[in-house]
C-alpha atoms as a PDB file:
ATOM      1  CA  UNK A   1     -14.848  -9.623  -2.443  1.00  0.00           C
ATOM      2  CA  UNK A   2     -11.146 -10.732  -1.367  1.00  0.00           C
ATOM      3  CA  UNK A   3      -9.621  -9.191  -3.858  1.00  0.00           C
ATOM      4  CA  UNK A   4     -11.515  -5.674  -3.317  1.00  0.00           C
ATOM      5  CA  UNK A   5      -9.435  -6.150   0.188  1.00  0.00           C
ATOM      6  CA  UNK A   6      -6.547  -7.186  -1.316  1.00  0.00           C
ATOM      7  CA  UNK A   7      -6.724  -4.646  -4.100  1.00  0.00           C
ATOM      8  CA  UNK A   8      -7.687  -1.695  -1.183  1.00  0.00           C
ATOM      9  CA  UNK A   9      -4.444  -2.624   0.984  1.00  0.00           C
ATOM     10  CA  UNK A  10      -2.133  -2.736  -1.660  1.00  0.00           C
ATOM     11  CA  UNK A  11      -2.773   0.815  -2.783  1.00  0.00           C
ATOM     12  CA  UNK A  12      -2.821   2.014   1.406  1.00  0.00           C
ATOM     13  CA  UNK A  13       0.558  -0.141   1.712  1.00  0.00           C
ATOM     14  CA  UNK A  14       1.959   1.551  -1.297  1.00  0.00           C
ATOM     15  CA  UNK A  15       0.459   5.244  -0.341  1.00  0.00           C
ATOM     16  CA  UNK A  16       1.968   4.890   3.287  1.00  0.00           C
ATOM     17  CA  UNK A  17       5.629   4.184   1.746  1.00  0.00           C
ATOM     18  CA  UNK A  18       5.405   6.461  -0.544  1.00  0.00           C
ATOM     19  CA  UNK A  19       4.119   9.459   0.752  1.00  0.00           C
ATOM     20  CA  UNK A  20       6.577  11.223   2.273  1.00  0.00           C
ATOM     21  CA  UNK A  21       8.673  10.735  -1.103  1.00  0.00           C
ATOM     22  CA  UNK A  22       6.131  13.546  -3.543  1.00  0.00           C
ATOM     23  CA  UNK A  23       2.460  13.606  -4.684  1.00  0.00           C
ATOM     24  CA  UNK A  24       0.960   9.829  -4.603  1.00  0.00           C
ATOM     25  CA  UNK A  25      -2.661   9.648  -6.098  1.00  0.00           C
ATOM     26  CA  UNK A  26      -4.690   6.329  -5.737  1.00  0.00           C
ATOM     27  CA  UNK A  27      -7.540   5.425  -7.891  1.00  0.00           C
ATOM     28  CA  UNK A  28      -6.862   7.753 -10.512  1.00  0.00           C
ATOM     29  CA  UNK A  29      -9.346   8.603 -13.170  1.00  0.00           C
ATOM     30  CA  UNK A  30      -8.174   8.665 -16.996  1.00  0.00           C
ATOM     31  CA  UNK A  31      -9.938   9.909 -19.945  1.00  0.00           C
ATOM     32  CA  UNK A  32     -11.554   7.797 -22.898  1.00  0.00           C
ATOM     33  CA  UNK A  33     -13.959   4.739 -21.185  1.00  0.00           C
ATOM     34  CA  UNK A  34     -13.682   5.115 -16.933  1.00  0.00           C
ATOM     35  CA  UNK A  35     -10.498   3.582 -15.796  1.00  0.00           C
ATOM     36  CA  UNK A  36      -8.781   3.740 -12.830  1.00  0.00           C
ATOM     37  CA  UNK A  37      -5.267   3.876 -12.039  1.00  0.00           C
ATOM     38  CA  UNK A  38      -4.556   1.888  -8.893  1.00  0.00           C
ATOM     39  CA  UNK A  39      -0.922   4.319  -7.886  1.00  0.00           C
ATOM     40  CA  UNK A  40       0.227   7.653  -9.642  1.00  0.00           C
ATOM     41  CA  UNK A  41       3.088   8.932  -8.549  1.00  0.00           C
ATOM     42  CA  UNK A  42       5.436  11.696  -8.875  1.00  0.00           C
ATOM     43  CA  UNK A  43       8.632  12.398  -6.881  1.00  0.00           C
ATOM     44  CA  UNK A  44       9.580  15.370  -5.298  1.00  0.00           C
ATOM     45  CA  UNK A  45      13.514  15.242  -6.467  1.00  0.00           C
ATOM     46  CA  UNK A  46      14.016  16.744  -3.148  1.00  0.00           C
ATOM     47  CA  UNK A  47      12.907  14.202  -0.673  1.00  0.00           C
ATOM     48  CA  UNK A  48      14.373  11.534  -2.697  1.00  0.00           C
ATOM     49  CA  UNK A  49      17.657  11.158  -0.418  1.00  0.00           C
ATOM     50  CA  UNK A  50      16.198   8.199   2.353  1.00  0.00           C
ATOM     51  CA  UNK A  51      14.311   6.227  -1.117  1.00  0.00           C
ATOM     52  CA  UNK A  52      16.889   3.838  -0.916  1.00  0.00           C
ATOM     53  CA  UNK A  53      15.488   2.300   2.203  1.00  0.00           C
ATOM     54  CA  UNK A  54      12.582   0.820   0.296  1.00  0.00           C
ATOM     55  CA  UNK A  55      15.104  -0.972  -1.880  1.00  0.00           C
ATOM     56  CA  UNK A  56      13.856  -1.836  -5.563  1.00  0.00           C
ATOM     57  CA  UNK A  57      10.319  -0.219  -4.562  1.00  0.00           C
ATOM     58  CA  UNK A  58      12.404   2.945  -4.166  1.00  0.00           C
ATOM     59  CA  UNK A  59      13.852   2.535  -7.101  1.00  0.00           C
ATOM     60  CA  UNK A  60      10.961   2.718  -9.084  1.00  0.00           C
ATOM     61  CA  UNK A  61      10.140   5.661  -6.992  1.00  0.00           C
ATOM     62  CA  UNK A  62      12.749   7.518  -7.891  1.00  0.00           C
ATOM     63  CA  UNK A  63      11.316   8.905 -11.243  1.00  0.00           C
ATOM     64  CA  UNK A  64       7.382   9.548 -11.948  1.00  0.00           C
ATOM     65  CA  UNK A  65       6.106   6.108 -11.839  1.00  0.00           C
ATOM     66  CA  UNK A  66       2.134   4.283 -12.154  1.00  0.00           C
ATOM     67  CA  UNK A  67       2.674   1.108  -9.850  1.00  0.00           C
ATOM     68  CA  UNK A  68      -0.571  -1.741 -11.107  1.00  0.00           C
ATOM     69  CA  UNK A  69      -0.341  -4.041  -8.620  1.00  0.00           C
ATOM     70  CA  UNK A  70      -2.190  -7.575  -8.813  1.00  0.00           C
ATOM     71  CA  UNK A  71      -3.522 -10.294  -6.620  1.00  0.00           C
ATOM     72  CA  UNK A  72      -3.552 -12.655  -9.356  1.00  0.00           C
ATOM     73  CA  UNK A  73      -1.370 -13.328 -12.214  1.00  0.00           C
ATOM     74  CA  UNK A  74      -1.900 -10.350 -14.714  1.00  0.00           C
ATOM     75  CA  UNK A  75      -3.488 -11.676 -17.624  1.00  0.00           C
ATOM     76  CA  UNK A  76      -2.543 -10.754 -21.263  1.00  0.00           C
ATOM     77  CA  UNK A  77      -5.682  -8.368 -21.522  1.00  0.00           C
ATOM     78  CA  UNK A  78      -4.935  -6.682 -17.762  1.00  0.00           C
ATOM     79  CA  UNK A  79      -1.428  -5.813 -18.942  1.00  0.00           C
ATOM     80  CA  UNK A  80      -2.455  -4.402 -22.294  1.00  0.00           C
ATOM     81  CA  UNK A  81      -5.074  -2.284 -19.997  1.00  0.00           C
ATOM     82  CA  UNK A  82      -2.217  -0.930 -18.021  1.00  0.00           C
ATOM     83  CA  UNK A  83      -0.415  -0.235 -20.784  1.00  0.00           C
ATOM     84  CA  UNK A  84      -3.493   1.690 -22.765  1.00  0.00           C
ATOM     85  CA  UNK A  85      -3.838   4.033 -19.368  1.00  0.00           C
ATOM     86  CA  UNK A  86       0.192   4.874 -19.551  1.00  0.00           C
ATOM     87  CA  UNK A  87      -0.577   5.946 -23.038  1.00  0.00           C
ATOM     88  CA  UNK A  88      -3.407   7.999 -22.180  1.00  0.00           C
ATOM     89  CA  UNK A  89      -1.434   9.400 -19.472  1.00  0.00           C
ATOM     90  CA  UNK A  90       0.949  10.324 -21.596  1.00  0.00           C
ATOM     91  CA  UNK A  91      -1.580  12.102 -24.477  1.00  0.00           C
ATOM     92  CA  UNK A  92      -2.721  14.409 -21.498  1.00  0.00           C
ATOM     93  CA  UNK A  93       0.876  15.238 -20.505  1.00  0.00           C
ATOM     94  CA  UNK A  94       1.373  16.031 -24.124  1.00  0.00           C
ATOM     95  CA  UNK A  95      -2.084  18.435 -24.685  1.00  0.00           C
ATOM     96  CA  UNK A  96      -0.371  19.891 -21.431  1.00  0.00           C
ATOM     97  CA  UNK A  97       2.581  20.850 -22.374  1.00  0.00           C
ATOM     98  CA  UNK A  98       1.398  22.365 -25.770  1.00  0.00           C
ATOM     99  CA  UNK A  99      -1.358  23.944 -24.013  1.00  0.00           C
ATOM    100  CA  UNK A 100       1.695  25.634 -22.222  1.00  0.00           C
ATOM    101  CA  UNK A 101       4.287  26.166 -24.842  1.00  0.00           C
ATOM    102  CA  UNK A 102       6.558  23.842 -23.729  1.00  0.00           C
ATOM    103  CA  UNK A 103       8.304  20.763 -24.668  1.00  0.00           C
ATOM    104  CA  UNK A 104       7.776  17.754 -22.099  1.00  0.00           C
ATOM    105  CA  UNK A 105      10.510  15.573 -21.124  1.00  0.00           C
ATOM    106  CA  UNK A 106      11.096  11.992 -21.216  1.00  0.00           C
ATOM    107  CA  UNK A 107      11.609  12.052 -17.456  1.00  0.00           C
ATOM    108  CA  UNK A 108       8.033  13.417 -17.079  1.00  0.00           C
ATOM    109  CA  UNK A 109       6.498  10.647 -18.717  1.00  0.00           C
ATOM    110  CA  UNK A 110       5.876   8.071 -15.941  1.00  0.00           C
ATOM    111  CA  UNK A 111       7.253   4.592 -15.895  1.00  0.00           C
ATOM    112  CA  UNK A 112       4.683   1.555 -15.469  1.00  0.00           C
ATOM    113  CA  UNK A 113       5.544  -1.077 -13.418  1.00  0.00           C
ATOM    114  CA  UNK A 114       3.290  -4.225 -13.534  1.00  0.00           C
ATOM    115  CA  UNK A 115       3.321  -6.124 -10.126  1.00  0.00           C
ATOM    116  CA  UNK A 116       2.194  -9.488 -10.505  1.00  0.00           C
ATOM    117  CA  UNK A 117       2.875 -12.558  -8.087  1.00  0.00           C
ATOM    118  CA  UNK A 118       3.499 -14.854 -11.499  1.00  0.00           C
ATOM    119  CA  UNK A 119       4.361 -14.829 -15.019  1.00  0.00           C
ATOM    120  CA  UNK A 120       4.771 -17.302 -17.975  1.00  0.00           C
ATOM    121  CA  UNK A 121       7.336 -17.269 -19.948  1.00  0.00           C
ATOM    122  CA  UNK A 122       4.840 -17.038 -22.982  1.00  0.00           C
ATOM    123  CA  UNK A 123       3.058 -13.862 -21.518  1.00  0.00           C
ATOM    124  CA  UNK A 124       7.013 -12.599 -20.819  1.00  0.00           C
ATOM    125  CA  UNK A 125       7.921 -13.175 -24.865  1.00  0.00           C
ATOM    126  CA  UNK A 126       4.424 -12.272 -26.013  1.00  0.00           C
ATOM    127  CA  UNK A 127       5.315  -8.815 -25.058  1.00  0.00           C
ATOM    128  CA  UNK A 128       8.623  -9.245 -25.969  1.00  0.00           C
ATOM    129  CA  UNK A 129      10.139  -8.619 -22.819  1.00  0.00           C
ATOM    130  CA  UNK A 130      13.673  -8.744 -22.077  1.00  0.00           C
ATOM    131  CA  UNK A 131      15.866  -8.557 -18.396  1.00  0.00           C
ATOM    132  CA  UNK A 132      18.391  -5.797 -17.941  1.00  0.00           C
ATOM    133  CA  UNK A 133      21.946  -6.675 -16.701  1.00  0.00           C
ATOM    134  CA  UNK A 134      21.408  -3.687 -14.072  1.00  0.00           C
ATOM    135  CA  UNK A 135      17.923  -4.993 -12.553  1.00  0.00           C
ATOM    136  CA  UNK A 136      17.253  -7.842  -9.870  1.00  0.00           C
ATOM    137  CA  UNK A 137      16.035 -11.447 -11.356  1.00  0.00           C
ATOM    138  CA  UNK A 138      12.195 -11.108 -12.232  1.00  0.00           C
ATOM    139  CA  UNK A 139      11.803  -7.561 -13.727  1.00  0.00           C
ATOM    140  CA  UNK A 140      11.129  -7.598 -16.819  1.00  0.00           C
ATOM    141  CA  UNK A 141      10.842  -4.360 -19.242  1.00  0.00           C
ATOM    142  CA  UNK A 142       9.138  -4.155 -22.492  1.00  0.00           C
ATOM    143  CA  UNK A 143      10.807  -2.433 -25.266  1.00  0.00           C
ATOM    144  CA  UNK A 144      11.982   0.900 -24.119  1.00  0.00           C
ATOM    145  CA  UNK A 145       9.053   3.381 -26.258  1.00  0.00           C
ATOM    146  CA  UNK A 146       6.098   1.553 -24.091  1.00  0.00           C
ATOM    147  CA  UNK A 147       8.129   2.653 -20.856  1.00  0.00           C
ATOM    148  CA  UNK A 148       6.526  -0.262 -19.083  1.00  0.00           C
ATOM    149  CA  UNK A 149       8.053  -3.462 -16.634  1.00  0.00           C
ATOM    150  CA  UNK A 150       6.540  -6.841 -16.043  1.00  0.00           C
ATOM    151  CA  UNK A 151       7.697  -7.523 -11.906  1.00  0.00           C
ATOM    152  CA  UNK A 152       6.868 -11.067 -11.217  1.00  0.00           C
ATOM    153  CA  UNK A 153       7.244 -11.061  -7.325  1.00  0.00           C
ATOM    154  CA  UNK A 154       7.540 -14.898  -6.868  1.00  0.00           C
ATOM    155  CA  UNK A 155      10.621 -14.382  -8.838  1.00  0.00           C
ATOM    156  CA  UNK A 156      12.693 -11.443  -6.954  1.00  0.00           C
ATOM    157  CA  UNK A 157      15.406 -12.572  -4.889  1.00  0.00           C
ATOM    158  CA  UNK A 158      15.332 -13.189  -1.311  1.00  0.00           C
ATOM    159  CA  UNK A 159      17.117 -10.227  -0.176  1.00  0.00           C
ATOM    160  CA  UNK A 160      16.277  -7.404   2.101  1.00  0.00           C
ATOM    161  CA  UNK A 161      16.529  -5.158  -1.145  1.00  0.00           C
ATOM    162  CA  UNK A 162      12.985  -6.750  -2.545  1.00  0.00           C
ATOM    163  CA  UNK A 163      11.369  -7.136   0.776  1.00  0.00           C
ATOM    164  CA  UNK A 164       8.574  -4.320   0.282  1.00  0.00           C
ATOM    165  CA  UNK A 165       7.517  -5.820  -2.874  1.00  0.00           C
ATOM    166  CA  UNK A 166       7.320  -9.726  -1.945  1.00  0.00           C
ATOM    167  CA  UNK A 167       4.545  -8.095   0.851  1.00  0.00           C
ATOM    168  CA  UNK A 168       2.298  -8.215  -2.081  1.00  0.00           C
ATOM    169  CA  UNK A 169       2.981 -11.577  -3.436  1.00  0.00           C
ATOM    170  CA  UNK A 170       0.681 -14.607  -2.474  1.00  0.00           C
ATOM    171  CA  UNK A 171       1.365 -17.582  -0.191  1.00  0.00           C
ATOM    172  CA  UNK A 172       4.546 -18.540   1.551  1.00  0.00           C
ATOM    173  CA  UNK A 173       6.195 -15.745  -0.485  1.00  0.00           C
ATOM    174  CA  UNK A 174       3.909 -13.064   1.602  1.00  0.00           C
ATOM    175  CA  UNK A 175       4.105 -15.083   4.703  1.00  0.00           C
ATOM    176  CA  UNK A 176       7.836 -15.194   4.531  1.00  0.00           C
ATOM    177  CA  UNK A 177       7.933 -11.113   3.500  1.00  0.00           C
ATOM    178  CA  UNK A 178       5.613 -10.594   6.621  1.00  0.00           C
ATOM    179  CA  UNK A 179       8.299 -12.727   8.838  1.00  0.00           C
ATOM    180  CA  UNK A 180      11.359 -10.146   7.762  1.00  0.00           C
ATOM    181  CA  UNK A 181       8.781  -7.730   8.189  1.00  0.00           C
ATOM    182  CA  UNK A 182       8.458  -8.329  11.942  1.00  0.00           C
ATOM    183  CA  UNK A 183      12.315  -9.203  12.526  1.00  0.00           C
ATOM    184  CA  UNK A 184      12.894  -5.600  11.491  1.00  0.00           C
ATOM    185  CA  UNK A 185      14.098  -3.264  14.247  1.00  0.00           C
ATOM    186  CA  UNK A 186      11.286  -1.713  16.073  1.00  0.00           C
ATOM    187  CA  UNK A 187      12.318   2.150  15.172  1.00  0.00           C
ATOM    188  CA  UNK A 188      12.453   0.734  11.356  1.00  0.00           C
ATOM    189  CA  UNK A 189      10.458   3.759   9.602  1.00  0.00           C
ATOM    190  CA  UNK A 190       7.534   1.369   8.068  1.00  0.00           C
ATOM    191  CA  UNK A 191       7.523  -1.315  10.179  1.00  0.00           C
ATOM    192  CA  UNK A 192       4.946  -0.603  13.123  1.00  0.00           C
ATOM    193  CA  UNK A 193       3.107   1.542   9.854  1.00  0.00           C
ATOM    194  CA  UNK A 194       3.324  -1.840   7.617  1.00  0.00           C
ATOM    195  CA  UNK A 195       2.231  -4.382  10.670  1.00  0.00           C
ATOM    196  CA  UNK A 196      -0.833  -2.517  11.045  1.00  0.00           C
ATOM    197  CA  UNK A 197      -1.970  -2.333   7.609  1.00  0.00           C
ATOM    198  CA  UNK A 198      -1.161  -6.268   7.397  1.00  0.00           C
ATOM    199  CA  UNK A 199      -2.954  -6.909  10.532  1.00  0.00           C
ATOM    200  CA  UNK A 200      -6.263  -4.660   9.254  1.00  0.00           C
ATOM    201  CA  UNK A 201      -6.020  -6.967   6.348  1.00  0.00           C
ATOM    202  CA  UNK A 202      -6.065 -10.005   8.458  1.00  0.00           C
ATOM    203  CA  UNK A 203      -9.243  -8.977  10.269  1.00  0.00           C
ATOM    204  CA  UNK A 204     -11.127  -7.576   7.053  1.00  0.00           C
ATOM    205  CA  UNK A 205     -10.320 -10.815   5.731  1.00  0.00           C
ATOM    206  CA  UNK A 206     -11.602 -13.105   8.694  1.00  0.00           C
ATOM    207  CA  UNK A 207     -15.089 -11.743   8.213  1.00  0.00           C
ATOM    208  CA  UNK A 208     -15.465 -12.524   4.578  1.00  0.00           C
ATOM    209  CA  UNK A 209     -17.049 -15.961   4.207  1.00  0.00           C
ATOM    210  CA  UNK A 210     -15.833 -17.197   0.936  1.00  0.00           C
ATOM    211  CA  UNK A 211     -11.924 -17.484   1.371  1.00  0.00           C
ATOM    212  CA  UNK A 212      -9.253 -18.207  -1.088  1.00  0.00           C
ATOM    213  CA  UNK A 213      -7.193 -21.211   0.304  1.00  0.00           C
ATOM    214  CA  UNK A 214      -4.104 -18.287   0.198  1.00  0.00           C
ATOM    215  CA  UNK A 215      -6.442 -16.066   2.290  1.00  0.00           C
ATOM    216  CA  UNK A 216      -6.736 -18.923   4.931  1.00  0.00           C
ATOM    217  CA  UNK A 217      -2.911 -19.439   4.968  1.00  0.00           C
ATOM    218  CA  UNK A 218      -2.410 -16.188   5.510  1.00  0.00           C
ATOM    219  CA  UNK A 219      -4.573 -15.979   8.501  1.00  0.00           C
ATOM    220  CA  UNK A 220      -3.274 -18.287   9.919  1.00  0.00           C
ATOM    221  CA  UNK A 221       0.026 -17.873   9.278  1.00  0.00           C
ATOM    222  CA  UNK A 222      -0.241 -14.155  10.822  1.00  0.00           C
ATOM    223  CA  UNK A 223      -1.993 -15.125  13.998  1.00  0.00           C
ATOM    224  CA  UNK A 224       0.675 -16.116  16.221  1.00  0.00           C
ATOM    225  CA  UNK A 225       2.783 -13.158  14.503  1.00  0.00           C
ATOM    226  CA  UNK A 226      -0.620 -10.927  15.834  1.00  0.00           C
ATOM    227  CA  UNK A 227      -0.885 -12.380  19.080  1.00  0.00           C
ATOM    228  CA  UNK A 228       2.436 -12.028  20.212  1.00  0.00           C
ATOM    229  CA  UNK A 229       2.554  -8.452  18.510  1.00  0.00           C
ATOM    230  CA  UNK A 230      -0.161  -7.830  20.959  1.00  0.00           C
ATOM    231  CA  UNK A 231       1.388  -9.495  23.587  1.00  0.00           C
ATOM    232  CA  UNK A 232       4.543  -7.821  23.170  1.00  0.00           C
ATOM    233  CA  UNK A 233       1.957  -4.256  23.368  1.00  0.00           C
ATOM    234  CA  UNK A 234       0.715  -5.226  26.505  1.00  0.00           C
ATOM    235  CA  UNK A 235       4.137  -6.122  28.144  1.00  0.00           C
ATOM    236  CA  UNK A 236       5.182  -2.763  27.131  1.00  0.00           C
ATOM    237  CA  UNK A 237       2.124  -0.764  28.469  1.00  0.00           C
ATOM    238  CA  UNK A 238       2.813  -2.854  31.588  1.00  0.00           C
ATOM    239  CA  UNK A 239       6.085  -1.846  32.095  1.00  0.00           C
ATOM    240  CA  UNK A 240       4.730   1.699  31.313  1.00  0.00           C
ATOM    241  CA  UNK A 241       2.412   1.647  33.718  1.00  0.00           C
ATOM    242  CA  UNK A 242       4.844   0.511  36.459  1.00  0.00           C
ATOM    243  CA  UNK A 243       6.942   3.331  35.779  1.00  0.00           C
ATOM    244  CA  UNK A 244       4.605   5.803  35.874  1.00  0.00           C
ATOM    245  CA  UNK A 245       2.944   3.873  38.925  1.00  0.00           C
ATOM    246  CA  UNK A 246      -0.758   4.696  37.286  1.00  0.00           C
ATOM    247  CA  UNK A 247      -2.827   1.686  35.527  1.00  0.00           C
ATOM    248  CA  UNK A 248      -4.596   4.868  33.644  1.00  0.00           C
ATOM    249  CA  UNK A 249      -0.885   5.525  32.028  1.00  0.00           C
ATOM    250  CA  UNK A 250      -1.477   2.389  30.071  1.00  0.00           C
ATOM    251  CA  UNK A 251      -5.678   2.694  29.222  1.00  0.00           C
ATOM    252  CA  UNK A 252      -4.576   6.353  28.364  1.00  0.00           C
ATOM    253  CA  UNK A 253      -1.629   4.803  26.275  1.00  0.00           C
ATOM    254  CA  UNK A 254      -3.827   2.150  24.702  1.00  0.00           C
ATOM    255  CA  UNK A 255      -6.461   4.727  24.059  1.00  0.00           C
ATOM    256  CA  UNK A 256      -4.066   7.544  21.796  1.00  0.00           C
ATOM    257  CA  UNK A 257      -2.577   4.811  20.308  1.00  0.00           C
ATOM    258  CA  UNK A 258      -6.438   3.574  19.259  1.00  0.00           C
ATOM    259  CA  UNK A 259      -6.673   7.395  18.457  1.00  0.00           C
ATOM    260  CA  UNK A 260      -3.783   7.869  16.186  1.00  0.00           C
ATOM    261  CA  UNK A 261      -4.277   4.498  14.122  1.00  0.00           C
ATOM    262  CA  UNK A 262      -8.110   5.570  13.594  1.00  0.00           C
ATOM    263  CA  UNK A 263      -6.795   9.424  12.375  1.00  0.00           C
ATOM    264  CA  UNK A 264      -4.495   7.265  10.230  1.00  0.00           C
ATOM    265  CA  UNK A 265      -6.998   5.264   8.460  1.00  0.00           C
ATOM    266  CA  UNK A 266      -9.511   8.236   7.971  1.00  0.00           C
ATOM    267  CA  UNK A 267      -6.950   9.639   6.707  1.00  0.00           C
ATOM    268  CA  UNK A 268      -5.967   7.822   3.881  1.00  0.00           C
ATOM    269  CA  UNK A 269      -9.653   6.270   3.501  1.00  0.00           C
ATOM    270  CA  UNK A 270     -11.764   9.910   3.055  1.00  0.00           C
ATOM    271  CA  UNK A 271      -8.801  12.381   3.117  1.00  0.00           C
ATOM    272  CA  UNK A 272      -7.831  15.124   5.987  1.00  0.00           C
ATOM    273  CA  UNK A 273     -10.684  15.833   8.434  1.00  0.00           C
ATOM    274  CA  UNK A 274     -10.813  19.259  10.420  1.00  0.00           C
ATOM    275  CA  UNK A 275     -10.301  19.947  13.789  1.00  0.00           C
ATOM    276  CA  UNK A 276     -13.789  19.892  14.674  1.00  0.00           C
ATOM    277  CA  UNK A 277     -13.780  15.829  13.849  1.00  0.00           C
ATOM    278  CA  UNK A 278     -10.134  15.353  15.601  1.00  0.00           C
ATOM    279  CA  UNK A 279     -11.473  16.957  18.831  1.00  0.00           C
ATOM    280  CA  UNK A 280     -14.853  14.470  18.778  1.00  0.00           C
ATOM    281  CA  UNK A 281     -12.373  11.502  18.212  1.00  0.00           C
ATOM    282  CA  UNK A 282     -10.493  12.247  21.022  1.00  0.00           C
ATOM    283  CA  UNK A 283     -13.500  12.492  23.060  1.00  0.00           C
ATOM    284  CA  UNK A 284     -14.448   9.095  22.290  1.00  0.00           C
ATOM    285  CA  UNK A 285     -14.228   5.864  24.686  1.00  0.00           C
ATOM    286  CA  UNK A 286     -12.270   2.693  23.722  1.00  0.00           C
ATOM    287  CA  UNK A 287     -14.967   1.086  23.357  1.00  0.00           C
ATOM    288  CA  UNK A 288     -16.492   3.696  20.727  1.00  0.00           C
ATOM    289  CA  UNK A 289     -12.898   4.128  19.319  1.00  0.00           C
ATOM    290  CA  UNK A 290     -13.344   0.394  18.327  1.00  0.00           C
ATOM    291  CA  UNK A 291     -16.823   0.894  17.004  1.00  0.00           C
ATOM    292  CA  UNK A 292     -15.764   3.362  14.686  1.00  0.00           C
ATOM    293  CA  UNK A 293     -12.770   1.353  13.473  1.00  0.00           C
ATOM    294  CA  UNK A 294     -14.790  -1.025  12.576  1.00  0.00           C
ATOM    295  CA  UNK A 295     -17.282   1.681  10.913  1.00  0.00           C
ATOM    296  CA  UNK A 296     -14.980   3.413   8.796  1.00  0.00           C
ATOM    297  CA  UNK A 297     -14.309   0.297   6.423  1.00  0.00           C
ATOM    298  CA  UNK A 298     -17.538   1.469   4.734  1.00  0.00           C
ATOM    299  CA  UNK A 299     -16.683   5.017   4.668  1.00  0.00           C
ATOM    300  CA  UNK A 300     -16.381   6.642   1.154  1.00  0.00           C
ATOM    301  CA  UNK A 301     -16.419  10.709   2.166  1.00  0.00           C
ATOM    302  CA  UNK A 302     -16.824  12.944   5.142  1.00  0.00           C
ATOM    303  CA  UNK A 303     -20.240  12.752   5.123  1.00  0.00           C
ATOM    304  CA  UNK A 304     -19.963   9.062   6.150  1.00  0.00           C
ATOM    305  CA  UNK A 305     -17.937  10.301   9.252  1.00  0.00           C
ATOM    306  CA  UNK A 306     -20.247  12.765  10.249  1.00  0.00           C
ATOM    307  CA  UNK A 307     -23.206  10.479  10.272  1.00  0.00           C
ATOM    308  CA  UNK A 308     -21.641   8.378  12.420  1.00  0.00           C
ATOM    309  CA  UNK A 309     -21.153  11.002  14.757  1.00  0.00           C
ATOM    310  CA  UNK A 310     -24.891  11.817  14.312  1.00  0.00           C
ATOM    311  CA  UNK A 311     -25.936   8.449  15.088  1.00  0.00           C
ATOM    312  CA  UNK A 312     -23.620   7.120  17.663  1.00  0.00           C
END
């Protein structure tokens, strides 16, 4: 069960950073038995400018990319899976292209990077992996015709640069990611974005019964981080609400922000919703706006939203 969470907000963490950057597909089918890629994605060459401020995650950005990420350490047979889907990947950009008449291009083919908190140094020289002279400590590429790199987060430097991959390690290499997280400036891009997602995954995580001592840690470890987040809210919507002189400034305040994050996760849970769903949301009361956050962790399409609606 914990690492259906985990898996579900590594692929919203990674979808949120990457979005604005070209076309970013989650959970993407491939032919032969049903797999699943957990990130596709392909650049669009003109927003690629501002990709430096994700550091090394931008730099695998930069060119069409499928990004496996793992709670665990990836196992011989989970790498070899990622690798098989690259391939097939690759066959259907092929049948494409000479379905079209034309010749595809190396830079077409996507790149797989292999996020994994560890790796042994058996797996590494199983695959025969070497480190390039131009890459950070702890990436790790395969020989260059399987277009594929073994990251072993607990192994990237300390540095700003790697920060937005260490948020998917494990243990007090997460906890310490999530601390440089919340020292960023407040009008940093991704972090209010990034705080949120790691806070859902707090709370989706306290209500699950059967907890990885990691999971734990990490609760607790985020709770004072949470609570003076919050803290920090409400000083804010007080001051608000003294300048405006109105205590509804700050309910009304608290309430579109409620809003917002909910269109946010509906968002990138079921897809866009119409208008007709944005106006009912905004209708809501806090108190409903909480019931359906809570709701929506089950949702799978826009039938699920409009149920609610029908049953609220």
């Amino acid at each position: 069960m914990t690492r259906f969470i985990h898996d579900k907000f590594a692929k919203d963490y990674l979808e949120e950073l990457l979005k604005e950057y070209g076309e970013i597909k989650t959970s993407e089918k491939v032919a032969g038995e049903i797999k699943e890629i957990d990130v596709l994605f392909v650049p669009n060459q003109q927003l690629n400018a501002n990709l430096q401020i994700l550091g090394l995650l931008g730099r695998f950005a930069q060119n069409p990319a499928i990004i496996e990420p793992f709670r665990n350490p990836a196992s011989t047979d989970e790498i070899c899976d990622c690798i098989l889907k690259l391939l097939e990947i690759k066959a259907l950009l092929r049948r494409e292209a000479k379905a079209n008449k034309t010749k595809l291009q190396d830079s077409e083919i996507p790149q797989l990077w292999v996020l994994t908190p560890t790796v042994s140094e058996m797996r590494l020289s199983s695959f025969g992996t070497v480190q390039k002279s131009d890459w950070l400590t702890g990436v790790h590429f395969l020989p260059d015709a399987l277009r594929t790199a073994i990251v072993a987060i607990h192994q990237l430097p300390q540095i700003p640069e790697t920060l937005w991959l260490r948020l998917l390690g494990r243990g007090n290499v997460q906890s310490q990611a999530i601390i440089e997280l919340q020292a960023l400036p407040l009008n940093h891009p991704y972090q209010r974005a990034t705080l949120e997602l790691v806070y859902n995954l707090r709370e989706n995580l306290k209500v699950n019964q059967e907890l990885e001592a990691d999971d734990r840690e990490l609760i607790m470890r985020l709770e004072p981080l949470y609570q003076r987040d919050r803290e920090q809210a409400k000083e804010e919507g007080r001051q608000e609400g003294k300048q405006e002189g109105k205590r509804e400034g700050r309910q009304e305040g608290k309430q579109e922000g409620k809003q917002d994050l909910i269109l946010r996760q509906l968002n990138r849970r079921i897809g866009e919703i119409d208008a007709s769903f944005i106006e009912q949301i905004h209708e809501l009361s806090l108190e409903q706006l909480e019931n359906l956050g809570e709701a929506l962790l089950d949702f799978a399409t826009v039938a699920d939203l409009a149920a609610w609606f029908n049953q609220k």
